[in-house]
Protein backbone atom coordinates (compact mmCIF):
# COMPACT_ATOMS: atom_id res chain seq x y z
CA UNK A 1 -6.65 24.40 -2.46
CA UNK A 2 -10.30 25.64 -3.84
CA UNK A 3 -13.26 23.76 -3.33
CA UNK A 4 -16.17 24.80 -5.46
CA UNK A 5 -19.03 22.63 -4.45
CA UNK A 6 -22.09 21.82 -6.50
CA UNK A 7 -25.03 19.69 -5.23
CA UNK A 8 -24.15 16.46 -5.71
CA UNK A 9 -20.45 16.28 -6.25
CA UNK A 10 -17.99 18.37 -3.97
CA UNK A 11 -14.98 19.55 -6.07
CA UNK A 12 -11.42 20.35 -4.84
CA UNK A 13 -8.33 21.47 -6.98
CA UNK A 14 -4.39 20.40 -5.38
CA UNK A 15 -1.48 20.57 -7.08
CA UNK A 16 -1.15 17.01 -5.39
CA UNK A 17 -3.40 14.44 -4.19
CA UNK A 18 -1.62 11.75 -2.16
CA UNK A 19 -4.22 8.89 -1.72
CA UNK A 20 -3.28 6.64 1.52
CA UNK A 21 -2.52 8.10 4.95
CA UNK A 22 0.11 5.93 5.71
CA UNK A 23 4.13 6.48 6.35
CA UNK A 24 4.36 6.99 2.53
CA UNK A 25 1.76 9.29 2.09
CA UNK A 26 1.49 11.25 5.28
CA UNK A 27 5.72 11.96 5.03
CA UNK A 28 5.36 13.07 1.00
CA UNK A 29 2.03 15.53 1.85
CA UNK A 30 4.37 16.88 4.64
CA UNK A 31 7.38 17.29 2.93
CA UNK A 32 5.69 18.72 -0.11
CA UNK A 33 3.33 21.36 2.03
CA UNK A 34 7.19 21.83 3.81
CA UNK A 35 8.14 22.92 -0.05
CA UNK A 36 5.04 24.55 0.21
CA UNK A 37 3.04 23.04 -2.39
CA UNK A 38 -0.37 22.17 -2.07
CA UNK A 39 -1.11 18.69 -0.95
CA UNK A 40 -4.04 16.88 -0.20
CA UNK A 41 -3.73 13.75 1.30
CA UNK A 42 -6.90 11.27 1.45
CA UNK A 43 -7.09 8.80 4.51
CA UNK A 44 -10.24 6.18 4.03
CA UNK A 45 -10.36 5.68 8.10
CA UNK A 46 -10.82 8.14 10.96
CA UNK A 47 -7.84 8.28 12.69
CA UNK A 48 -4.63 6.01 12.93
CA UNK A 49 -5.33 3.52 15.63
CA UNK A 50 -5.11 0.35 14.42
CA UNK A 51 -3.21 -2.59 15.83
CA UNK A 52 -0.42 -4.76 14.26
CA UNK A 53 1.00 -2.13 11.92
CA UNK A 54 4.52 -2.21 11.37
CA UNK A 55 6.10 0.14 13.53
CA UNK A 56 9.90 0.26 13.26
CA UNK A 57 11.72 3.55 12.75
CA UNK A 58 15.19 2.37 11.41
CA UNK A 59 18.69 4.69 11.57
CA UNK A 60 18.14 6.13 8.42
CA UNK A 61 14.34 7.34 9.27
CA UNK A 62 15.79 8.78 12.93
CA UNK A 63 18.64 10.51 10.38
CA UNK A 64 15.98 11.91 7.83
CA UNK A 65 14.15 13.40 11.49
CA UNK A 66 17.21 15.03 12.95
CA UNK A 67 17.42 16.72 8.93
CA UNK A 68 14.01 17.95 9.07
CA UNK A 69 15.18 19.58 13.17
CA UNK A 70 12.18 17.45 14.44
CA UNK A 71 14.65 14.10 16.19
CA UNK A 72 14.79 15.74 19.78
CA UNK A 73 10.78 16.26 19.83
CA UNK A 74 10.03 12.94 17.45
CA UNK A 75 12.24 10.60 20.45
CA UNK A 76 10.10 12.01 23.06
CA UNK A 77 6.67 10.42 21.78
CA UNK A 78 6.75 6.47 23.64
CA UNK A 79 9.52 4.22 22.09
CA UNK A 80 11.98 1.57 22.39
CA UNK A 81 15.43 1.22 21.42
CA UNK A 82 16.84 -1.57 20.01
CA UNK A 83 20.63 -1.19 19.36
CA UNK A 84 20.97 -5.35 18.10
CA UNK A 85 19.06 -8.07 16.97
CA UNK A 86 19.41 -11.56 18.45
CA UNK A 87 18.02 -14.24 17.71
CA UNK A 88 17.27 -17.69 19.68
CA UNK A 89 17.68 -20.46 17.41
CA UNK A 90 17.13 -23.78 19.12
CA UNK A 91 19.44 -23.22 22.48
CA UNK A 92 21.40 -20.79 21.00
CA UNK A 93 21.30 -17.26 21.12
CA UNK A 94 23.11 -15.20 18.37
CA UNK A 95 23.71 -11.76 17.89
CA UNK A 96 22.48 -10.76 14.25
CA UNK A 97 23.02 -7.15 13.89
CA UNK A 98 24.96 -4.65 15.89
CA UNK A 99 23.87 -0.89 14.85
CA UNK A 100 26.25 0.67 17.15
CA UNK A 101 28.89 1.33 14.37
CA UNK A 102 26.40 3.15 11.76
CA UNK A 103 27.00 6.55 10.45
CA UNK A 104 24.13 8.28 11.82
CA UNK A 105 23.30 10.53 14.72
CA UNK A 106 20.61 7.34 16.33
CA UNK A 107 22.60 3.84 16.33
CA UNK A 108 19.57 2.11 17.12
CA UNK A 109 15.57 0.77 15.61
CA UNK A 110 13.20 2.57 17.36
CA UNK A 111 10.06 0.77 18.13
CA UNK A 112 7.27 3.14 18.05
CA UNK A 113 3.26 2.37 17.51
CA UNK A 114 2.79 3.32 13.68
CA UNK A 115 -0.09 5.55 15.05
CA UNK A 116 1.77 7.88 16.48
CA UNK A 117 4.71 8.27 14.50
CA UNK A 118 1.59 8.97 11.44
CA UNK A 119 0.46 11.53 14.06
CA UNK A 120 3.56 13.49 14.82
CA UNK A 121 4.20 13.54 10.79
CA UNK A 122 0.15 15.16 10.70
CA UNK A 123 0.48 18.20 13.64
CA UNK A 124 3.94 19.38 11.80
CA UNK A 125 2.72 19.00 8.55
CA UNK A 126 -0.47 21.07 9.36
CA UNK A 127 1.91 23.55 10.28
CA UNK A 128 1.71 24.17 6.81
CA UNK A 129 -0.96 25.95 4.43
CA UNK A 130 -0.74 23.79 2.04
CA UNK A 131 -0.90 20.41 3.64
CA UNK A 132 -4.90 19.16 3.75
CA UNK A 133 -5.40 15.81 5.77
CA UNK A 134 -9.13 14.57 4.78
CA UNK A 135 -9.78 11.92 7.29
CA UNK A 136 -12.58 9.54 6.34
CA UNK A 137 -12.08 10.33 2.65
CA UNK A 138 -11.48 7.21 0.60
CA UNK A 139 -9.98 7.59 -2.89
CA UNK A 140 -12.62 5.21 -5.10
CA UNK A 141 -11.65 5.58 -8.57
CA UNK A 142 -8.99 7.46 -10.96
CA UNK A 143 -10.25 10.73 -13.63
CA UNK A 144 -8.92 10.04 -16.98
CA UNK A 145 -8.45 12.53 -19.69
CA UNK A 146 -6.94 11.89 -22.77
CA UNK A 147 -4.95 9.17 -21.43
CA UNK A 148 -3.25 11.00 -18.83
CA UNK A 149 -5.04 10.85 -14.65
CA UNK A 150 -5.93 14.25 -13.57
CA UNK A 151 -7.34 13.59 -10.34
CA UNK A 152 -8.93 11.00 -8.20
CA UNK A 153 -13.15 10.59 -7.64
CA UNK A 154 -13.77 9.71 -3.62
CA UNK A 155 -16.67 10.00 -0.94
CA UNK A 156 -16.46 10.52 2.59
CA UNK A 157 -19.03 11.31 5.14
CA UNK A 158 -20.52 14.07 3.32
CA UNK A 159 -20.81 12.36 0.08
CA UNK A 160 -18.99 12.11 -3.05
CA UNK A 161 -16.01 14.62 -4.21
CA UNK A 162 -13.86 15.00 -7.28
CA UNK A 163 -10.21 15.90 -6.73
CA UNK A 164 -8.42 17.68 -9.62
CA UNK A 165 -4.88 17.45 -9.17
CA UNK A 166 -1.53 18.07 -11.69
CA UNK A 167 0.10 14.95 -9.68
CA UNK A 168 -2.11 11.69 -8.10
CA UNK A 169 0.17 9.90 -6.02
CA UNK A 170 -1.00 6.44 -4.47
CA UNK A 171 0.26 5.39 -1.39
CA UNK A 172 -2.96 3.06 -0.46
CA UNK A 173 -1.18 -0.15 0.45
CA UNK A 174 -0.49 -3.58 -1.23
CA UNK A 175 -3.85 -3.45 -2.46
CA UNK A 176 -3.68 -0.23 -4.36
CA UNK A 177 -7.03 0.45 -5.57
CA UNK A 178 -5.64 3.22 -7.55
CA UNK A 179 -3.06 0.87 -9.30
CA UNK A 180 -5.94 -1.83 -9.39
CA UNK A 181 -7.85 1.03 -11.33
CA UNK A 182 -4.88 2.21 -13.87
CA UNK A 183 -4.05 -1.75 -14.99
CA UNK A 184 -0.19 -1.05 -13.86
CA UNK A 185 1.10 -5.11 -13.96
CA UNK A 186 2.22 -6.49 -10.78
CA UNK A 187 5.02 -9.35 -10.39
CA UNK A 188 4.30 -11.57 -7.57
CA UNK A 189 7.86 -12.56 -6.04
CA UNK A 190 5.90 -14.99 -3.80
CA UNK A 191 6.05 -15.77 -0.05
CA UNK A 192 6.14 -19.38 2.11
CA UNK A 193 4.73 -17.88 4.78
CA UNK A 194 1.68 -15.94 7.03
CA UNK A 195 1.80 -14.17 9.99
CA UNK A 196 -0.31 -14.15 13.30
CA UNK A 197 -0.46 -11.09 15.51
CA UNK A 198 -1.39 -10.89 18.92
CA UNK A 199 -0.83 -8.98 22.53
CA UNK A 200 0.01 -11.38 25.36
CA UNK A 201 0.97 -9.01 28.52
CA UNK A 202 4.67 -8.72 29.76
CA UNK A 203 6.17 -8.77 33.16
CA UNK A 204 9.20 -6.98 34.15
CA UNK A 205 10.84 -10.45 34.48
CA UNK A 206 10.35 -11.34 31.13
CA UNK A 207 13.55 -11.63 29.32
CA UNK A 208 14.35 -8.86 27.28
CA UNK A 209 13.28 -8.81 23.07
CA UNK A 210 14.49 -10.70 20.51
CA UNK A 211 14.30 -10.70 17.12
CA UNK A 212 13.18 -13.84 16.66
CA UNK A 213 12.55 -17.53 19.02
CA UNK A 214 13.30 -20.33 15.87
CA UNK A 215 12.77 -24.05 16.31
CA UNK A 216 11.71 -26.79 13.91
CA UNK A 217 8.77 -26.32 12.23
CA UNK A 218 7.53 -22.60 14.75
CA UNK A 219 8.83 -19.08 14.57
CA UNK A 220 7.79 -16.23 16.86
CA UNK A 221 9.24 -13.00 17.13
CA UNK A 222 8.48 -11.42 20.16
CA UNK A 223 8.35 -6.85 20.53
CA UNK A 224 8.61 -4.96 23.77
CA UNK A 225 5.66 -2.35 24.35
CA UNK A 226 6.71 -1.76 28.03
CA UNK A 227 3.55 -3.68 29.48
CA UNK A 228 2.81 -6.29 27.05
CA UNK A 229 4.24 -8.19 23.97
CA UNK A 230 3.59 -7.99 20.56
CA UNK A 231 3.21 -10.93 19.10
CA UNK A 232 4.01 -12.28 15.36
CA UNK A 233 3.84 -16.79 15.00
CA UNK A 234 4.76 -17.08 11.62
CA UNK A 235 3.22 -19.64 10.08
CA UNK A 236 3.38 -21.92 6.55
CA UNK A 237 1.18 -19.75 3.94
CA UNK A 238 -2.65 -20.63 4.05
CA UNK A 239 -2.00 -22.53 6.90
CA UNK A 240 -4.37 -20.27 9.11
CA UNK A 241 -7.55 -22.76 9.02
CA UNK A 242 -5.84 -25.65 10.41
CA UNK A 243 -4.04 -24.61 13.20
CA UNK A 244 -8.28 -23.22 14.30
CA UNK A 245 -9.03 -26.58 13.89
CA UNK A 246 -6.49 -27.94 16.22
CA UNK A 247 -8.05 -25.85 18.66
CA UNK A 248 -6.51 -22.62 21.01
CA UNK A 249 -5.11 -24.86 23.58
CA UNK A 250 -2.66 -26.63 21.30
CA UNK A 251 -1.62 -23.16 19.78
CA UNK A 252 -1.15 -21.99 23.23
CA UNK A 253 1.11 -24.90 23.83
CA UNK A 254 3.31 -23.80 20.84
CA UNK A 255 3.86 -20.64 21.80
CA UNK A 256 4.66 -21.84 25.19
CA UNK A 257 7.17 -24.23 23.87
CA UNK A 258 9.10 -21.26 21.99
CA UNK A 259 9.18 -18.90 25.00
CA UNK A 260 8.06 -20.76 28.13
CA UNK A 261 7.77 -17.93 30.04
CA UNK A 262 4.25 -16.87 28.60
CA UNK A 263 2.75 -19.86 30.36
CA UNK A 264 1.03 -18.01 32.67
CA UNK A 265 -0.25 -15.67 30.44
CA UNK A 266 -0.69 -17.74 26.93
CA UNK A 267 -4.15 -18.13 28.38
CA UNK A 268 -5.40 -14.31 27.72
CA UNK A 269 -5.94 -15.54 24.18
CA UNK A 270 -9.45 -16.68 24.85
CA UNK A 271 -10.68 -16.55 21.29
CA UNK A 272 -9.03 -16.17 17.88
CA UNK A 273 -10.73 -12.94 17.30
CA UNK A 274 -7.91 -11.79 19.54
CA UNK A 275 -5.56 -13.18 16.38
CA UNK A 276 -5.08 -11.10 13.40
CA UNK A 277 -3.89 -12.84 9.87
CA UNK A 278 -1.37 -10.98 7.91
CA UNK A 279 -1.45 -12.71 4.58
CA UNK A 280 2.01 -11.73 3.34
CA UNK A 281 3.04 -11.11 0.46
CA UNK A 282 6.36 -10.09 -2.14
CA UNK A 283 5.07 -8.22 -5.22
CA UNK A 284 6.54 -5.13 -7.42
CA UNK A 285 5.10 -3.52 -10.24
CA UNK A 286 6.91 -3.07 -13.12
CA UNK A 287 6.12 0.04 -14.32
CA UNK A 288 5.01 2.70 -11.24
CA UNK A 289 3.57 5.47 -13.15
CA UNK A 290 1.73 7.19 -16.18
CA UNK A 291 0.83 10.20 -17.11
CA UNK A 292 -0.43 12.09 -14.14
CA UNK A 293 0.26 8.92 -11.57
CA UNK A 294 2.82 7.68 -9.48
CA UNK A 295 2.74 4.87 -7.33
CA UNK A 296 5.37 4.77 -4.20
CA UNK A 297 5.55 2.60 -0.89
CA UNK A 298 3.61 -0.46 -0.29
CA UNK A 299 1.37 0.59 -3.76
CA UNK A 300 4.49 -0.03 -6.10
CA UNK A 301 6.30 -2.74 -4.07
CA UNK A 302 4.45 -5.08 -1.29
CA UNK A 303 7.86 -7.00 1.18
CA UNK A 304 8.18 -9.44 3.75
CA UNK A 305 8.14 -8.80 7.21
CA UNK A 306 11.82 -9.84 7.05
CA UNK A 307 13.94 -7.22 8.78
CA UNK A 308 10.99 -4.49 9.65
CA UNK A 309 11.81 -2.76 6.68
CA UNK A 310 8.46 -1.95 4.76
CA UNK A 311 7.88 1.39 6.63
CA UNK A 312 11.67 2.27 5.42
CA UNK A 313 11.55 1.64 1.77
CA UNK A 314 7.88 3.28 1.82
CA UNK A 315 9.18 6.65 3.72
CA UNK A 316 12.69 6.67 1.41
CA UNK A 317 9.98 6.56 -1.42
CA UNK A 318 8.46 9.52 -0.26
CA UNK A 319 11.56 11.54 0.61
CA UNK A 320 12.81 10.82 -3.25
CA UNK A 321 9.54 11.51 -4.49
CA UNK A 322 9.55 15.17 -2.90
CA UNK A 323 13.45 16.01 -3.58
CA UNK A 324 12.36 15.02 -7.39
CA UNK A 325 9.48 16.34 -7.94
CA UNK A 326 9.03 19.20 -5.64
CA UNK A 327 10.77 21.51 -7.78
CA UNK A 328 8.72 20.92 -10.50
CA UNK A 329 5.22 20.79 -8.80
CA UNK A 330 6.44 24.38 -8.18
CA UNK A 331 7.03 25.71 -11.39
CA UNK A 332 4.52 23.56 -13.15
CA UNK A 333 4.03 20.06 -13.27
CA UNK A 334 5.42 16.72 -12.87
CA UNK A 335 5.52 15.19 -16.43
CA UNK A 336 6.18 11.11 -17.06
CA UNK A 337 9.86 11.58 -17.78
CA UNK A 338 10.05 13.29 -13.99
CA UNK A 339 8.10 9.96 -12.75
CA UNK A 340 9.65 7.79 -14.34
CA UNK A 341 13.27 9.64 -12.31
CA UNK A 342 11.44 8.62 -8.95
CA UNK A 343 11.08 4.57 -10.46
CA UNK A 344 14.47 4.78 -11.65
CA UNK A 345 16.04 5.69 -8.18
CA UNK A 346 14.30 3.71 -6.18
CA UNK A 347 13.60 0.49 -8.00
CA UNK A 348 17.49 0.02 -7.49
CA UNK A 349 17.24 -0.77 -3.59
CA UNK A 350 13.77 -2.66 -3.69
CA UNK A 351 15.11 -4.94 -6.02
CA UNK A 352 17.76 -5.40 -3.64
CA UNK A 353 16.07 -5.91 -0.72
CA UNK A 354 13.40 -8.17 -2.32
CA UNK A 355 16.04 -10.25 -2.80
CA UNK A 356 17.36 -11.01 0.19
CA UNK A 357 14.04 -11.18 1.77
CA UNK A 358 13.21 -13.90 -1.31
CA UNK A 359 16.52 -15.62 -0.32
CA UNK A 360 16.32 -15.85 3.33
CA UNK A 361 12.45 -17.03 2.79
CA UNK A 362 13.74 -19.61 0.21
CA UNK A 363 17.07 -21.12 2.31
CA UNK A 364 15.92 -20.34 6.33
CA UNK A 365 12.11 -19.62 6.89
CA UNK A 366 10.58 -22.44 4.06
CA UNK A 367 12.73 -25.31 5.73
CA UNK A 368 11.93 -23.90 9.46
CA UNK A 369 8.17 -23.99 8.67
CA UNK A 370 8.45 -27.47 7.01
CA UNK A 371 9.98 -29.19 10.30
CA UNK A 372 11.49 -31.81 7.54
CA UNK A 373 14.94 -31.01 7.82
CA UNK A 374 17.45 -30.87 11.29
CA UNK A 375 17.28 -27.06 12.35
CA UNK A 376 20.59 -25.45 11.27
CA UNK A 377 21.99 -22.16 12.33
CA UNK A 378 22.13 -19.78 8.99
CA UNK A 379 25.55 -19.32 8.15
CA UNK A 380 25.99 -15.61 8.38
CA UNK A 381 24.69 -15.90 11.80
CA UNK A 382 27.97 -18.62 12.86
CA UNK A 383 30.16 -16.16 10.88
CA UNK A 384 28.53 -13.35 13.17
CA UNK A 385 29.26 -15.23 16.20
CA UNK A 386 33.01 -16.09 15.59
CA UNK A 387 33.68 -12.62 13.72
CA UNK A 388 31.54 -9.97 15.46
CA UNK A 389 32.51 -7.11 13.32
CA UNK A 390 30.35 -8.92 10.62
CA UNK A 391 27.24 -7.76 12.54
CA UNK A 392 28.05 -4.55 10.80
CA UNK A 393 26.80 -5.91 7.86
CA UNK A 394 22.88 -6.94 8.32
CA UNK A 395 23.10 -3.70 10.40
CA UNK A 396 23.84 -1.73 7.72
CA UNK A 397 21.04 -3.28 5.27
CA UNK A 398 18.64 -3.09 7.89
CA UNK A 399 19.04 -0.11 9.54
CA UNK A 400 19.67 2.43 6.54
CA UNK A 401 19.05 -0.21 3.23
CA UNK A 402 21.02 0.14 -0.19
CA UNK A 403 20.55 4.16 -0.94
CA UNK A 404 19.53 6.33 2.16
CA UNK A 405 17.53 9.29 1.32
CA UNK A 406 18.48 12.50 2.55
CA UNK A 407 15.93 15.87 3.21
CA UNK A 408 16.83 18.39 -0.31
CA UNK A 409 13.28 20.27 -0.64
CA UNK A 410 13.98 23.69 1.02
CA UNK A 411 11.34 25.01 3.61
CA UNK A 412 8.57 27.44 2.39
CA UNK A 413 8.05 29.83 4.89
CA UNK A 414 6.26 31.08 6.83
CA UNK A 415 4.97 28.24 8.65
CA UNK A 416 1.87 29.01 11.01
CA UNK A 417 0.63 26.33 14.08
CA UNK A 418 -2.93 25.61 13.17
């Protein structure tokens, strides 16, 4: 990487600028600086801590870890291990998915705060020469020449930069400014549903997670961080405003009536400040790239909170996106035909998920939130419960989706500890 400044505008050269320090981005600047090609990757905030990020590891992420010779050290950052999902749905409590049976070395979800799993991908990948975290960099605006993006314009503390680059990659959420800035069209799948997130402490009494606590009308799933619980209420979309004017004391009573043994504690929520809104949403674009720009994770395809498995598809981006293009980053460049390869292989299990999530929002969650209709157990789930051996089934969508990526880019070497 050069930087050639000038007084006003600071100017780097990469063969890669990944914009977005998330999963996506931070695991494709590793994995290319692994291949050892240069990578810059541009993070708008100053470090990773921020609350209510997703933060399951699934099988197939714990699989891609144990390629890369990193599982043993990656499992001794905090976790927990979830080897089923049950749900309680009115008084009963079903067993959803069973990972035990999956074909990978870790038959379980590991629950692990999204900051540090994004800071055990940063110390190995500055391992590497060529991998350049900017921290407090935000990527504002695309360079255009010709019709074809050759870098990205951005500011951090120090002021404005210019980042020349043979590949701009955006990995800067569901709302991409760098798609926002090249026009790419975005289908909106649509979504019934929000979702608040709090932290309501947990006693060693407490019964142990669940994926989900579902009665007519309410819906809260409930994740175990040792001493407290993290909290999603899912709610009917917009709904937000009204249940503030009903006031904290009848949302305490909901949550209450879902799992009563927060009753003692419901009352640390003191002030809806303490609440965060994730507006969700269900989008794809349908067309990820142009000349010179590729869009992967979260940027190219926004899901549901259904089944955890955002982080997933956005890291199984990023592993296709190196094993495709890192062999031509290193000879040259990545030309549209190449992007167009990474689009091609992984619009196949978006789609797919998508459309479960858009069927399970349409048929369970949408009549749950109305409280119109008699709560009825899903189907799958009584087949589950009389057939067991059908929790192999959600288990395998969940925990490794519809086309696992696998670790192909060869390590550059040497690697040095910086």
């Amino acid at each position: 990487m050069s930087s050639p400044t000038s007084s006003d505008v600071e100017r780097i050269t990469t063969k890669c600028c990944i914009v977005g320090g998330g999963p996506a981005g931070m695991m494709l600047g590793f994995l290319l600086a692994r291949a050892g090609i240069d990578a810059v990757v541009l993070e708008k905030h100053g470090d990773f801590l921020r609350d209510f990020r997703g933060d399951t590891i699934h099988p197939s992420t714990l699989q891609v870890m144990h390629e890369l010779g990193l599982l043993e050290e990656f499992l001794k950052r905090p976790h927990n291990e979830v080897r089923q999902l049950d749900a309680q749905i009115g008084d009963e409590l079903i067993t959803i998915a069973d990972f035990s049976h999956l074909p990978t070395v870790c038959k379980f979800i590991a629950f692990m705060p999204q900051w540090d799993f994004l800071n055990f991908v940063a110390e190995h990948g500055k391992r590497y020469p060529t991998f350049h975290l900017m921290m407090e960099t935000e990527g504002l605006d695309l360079i255009d020449e010709q019709g074809r993006v050759v870098g990205v314009r951005a500011r951090n503390s120090h002021g404005p930069l210019e980042i020349r680059a043979g590949l701009v990659v955006a990995t800067d959420g569901r709302h991409s400014t760098m798609r926002a800035r090249a026009g790419f069209e975005v289908i909106d799948l649509g979504a019934p549903m929000d979702v608040l997130w709090m932290r309501i402490s947990r006693k060693p009494s407490d019964p142990g997670q669940t994926f989900g606590h579902v009665e007519a009308g309410r819906f809260l799933i409930l994740l175990d961080r040792d001493d407290y619980w993290q909290c999603a209420f899912v709610i009917r979309k917009d709904s937000f405003e009204e249940y503030k004017r009903r006031g904290l004391e009848a949302f305490h009573r909901e949550i209450v009536e879902l799992a009563p043994y927060l009753e003692d504690r419901v009352g640390e929520l003191t002030d809806w400040k303490q609440i965060s809104l994730l507006s969700v949403k269900v989008d794809r674009l349908r067309t990820w790239c142009c000349a010179g720009l590729l869009c992967i994770g979260d940027s190219a395809h926004a899901m549901s909170p259904i089944g955890g498995v955002g982080i997933n598809l956005a890291l199984q981006d990023a592993i296709a996106a190196a094993n495709l293009l890192a062999p031509r980053l290193r000879t040259g460049g990545a030309n549209l035909h190449a992007l167009r390869e990474v689009q091609r292989r992984r619009e196949f299990p978006t789609r797919m998920i998508q459309g479960l999530q858009i069927f399970i929002q349409n048929r369970f969650i949408s009549p749950v939130l109305s409280g119109n209709q008699r709560l009825q157990t899903p189907l799958l789930a009584r087949l589950t419960r009389r057939w067991p051996i059908l929790r192999r089934i959600p288990a395998r969508v969940i925990g490794m989706g519809f086309r696992p990526e696998h670790i192909h880019t060869p390590e550059a070497s040497p690697a040095h500890d910086s």
